[in-house]
Protein backbone atom coordinates (compact mmCIF):
# COMPACT_ATOMS: atom_id res chain seq x y z
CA UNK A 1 37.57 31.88 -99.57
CA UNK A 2 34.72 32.34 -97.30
CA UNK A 3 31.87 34.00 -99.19
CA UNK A 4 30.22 37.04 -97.49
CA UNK A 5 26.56 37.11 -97.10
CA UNK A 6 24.80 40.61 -98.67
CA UNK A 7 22.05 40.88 -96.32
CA UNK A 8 18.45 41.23 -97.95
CA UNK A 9 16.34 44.39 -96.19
CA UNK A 10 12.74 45.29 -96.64
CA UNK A 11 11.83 48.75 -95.56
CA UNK A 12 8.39 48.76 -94.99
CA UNK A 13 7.60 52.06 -95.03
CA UNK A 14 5.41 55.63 -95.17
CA UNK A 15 4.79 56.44 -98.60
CA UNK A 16 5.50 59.92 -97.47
CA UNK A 17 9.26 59.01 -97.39
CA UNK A 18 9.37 57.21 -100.31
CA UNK A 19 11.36 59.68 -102.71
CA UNK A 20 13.81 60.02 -99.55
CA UNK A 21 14.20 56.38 -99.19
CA UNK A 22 14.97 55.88 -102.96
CA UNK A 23 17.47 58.73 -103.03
CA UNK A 24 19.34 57.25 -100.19
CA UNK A 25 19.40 54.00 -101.58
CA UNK A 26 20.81 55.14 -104.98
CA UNK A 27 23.30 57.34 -103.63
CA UNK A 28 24.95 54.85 -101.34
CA UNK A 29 24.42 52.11 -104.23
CA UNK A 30 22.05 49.61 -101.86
CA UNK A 31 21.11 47.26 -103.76
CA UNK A 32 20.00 44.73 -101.56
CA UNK A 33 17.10 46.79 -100.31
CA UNK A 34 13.28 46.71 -101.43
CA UNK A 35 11.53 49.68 -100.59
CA UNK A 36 7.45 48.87 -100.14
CA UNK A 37 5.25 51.80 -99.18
CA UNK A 38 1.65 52.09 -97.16
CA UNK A 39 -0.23 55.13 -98.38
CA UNK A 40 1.07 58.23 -97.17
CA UNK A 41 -3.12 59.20 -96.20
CA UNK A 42 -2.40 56.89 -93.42
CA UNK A 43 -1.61 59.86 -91.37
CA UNK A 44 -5.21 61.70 -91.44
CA UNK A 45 -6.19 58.13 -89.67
CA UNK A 46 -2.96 56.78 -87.19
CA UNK A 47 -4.86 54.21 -85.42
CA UNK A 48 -5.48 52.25 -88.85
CA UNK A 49 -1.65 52.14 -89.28
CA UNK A 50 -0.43 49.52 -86.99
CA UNK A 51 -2.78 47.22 -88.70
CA UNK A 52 -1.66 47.88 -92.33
CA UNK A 53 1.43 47.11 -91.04
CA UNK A 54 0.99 43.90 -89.36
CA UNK A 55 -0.92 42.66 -92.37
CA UNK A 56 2.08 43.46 -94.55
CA UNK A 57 4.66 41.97 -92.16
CA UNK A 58 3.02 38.78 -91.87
CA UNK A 59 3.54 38.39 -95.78
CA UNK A 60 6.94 38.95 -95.53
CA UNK A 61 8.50 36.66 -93.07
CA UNK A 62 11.84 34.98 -94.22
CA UNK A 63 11.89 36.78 -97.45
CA UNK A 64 14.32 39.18 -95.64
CA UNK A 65 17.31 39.49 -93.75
CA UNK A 66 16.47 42.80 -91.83
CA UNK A 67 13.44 44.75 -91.85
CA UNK A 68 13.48 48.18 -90.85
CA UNK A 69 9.69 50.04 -90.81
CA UNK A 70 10.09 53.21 -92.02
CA UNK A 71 7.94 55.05 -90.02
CA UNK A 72 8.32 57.36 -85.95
CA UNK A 73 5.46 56.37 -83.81
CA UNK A 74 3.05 58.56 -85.80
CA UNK A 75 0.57 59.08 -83.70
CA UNK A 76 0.25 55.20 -83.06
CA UNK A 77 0.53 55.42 -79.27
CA UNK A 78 3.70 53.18 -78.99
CA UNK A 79 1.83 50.43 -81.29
CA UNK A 80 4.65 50.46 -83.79
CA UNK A 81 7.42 50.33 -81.05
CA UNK A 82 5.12 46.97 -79.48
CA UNK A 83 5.11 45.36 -83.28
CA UNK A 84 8.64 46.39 -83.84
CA UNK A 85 9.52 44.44 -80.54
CA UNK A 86 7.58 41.31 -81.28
CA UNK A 87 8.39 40.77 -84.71
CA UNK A 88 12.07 41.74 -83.78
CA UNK A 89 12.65 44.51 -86.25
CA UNK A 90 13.89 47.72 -86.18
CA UNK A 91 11.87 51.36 -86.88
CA UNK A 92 12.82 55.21 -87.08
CA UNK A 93 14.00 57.12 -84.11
CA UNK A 94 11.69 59.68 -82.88
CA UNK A 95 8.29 60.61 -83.09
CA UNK A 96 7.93 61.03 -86.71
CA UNK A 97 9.30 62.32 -89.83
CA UNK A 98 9.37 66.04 -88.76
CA UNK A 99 11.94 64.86 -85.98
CA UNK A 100 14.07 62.88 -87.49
CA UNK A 101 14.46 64.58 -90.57
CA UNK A 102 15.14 67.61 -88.43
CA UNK A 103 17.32 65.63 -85.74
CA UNK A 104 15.93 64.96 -82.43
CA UNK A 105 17.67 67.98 -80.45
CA UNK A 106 17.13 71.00 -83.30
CA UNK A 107 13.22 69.70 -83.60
CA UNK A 108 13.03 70.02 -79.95
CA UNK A 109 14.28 72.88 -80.03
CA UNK A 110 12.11 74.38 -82.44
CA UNK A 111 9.32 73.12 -81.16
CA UNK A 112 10.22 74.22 -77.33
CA UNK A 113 11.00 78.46 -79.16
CA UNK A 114 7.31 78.30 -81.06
CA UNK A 115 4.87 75.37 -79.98
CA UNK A 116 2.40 76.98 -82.12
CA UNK A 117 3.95 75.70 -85.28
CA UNK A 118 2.49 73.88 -87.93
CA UNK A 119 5.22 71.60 -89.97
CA UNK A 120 5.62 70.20 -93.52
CA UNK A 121 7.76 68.22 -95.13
CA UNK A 122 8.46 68.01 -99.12
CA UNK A 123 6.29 64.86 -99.37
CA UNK A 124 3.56 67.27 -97.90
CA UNK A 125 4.31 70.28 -99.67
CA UNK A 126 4.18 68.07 -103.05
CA UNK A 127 0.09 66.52 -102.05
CA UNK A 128 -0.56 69.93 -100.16
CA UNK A 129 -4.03 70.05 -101.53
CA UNK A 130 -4.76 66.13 -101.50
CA UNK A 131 -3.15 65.55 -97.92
CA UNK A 132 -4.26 68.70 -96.28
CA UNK A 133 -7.15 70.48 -98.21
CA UNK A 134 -8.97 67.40 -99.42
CA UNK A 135 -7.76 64.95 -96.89
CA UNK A 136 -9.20 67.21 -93.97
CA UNK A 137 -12.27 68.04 -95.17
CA UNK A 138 -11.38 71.95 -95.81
CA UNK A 139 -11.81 72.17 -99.47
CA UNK A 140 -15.24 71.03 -99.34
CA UNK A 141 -15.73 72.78 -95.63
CA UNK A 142 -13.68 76.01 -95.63
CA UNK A 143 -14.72 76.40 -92.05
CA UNK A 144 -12.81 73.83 -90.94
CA UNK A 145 -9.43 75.42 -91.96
CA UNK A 146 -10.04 77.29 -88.58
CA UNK A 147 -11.06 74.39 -86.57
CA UNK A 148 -7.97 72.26 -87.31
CA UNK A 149 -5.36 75.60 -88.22
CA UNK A 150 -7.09 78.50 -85.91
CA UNK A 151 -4.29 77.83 -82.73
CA UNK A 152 -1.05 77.81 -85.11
CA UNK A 153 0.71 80.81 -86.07
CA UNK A 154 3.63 79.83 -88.49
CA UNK A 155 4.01 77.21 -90.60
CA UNK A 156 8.31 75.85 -90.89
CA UNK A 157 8.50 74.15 -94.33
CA UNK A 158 11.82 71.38 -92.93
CA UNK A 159 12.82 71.18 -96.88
CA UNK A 160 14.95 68.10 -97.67
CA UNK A 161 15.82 69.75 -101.26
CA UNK A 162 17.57 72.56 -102.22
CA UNK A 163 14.19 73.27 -105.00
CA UNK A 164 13.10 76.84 -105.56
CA UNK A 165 9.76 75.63 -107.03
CA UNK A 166 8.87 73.65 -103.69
CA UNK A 167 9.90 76.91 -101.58
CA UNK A 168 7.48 79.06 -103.45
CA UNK A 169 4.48 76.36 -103.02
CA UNK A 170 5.23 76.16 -99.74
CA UNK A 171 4.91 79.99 -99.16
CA UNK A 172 1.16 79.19 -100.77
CA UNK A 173 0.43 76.71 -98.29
CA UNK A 174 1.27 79.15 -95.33
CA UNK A 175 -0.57 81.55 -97.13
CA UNK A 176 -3.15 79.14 -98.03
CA UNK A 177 -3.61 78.61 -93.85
CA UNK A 178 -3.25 81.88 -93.22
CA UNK A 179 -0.13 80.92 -91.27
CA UNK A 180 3.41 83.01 -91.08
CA UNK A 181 6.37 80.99 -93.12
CA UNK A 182 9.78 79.84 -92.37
CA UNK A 183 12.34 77.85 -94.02
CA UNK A 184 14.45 75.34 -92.34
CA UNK A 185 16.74 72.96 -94.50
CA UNK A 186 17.64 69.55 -93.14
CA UNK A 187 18.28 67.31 -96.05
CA UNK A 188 17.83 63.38 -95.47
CA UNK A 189 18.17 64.18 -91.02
CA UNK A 190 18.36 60.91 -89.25
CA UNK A 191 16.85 58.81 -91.85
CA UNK A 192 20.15 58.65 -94.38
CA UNK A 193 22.25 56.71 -91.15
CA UNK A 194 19.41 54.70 -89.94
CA UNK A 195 19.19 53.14 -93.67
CA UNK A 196 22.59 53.06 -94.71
CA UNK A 197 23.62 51.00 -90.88
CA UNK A 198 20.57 48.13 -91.66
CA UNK A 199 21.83 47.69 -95.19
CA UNK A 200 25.73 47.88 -94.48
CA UNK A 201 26.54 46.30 -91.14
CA UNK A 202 28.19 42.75 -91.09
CA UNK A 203 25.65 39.90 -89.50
CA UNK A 204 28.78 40.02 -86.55
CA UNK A 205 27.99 43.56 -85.85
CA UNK A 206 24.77 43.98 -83.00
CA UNK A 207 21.61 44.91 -84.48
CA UNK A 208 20.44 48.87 -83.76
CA UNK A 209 19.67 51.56 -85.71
């Protein structure tokens, strides 16, 4: 009897999807994958992201099947699509996590009815005050809350739990910003598929996410 290969997949990933990641992997029982993080403060500075990445990539050739980088192009300028190319890996669809957690089309479309929106997640609702406060400068520089916030006018908290605790801090960070709220629910978005196919599909089947 022929034995059948389990592939081996690294997702190199945001740390700001890391809880995600590890939900979907323990709800669809994938245990061939290894989930390795960059910091999630990556975001306040894009342009040092491609390298991170690289650096960590060039560790990990043929310890893996399949890669898949966890991350949109994240304000990267198409970097991550270019390294994704030449290393022949996969990444995320979309432009980043607010997209495909919300699903290309519906994020479109909320961003098309009110560009003036400022979005978190429940990574970002969780490190609120390290991401956002601290990370920008505003804590120490409460003038710059304006400078960076002054041209939104809601904030839509895209909530991939169902956790009353994380609703009501996220009212405080609209507050917080001065910003009107809204809730939209989206659970795992694009993200669950785009795992699960990497880590399921046979070696016969053609490699996409």
């Amino acid at each position: 009897m022929e034995t059948v290969h389990t592939p081996q997949v690294l997702i190199l990933a945001c740390g700001a999807l890391a809880t995600e990641i590890r939900d979907i992997t323990r709800l669809h029982r994938l245990g061939n994958v290894t989930l390795e993080c960059l910091p999630g403060i990556l975001h306040n500075r894009p342009t040092e992201i491609p390298d991170a990445v690289r650096a960590r990539l060039d560790r990990a050739r043929g310890d893996y099947d399949r890669i898949l980088l966890g991350y949109g192009d994240c304000g990267t300028a198409g970097e991550l699509a270019d390294i994704a190319a030449q290393e022949g890996i996969q990444m995320l669809p979309g432009a980043h996590c607010y997209q495909f957690f919300a699903g290309q089309q519906a994020f479109d479309a909320m961003h098309d009815e009110d560009p003036t929106a400022f979005y978190l997640t429940d990574y970002l609702v969780k490190h609120f005050d390290r991401v956002i406060l601290d990370g920008l400068g505003i804590d120490a520089h409460p003038e710059l809350r304006d400078l960076y916030f002054g041209n939104y006018t809601k904030m839509i908290y895209l909530a991939q739990t169902d956790d009353p605790d994380l609703d009501t801090r996220a009212r405080a960070c609209a507050d917080e910003l001065g910003l009107a709220f809204e809730r939209v629910a989206t659970t795992y978005g694009d993200l669950e598929p785009a795992i699960v196919t990497i880590s399921t599909r046979s070696a016969a089947e053609k490699d996409h996410v």
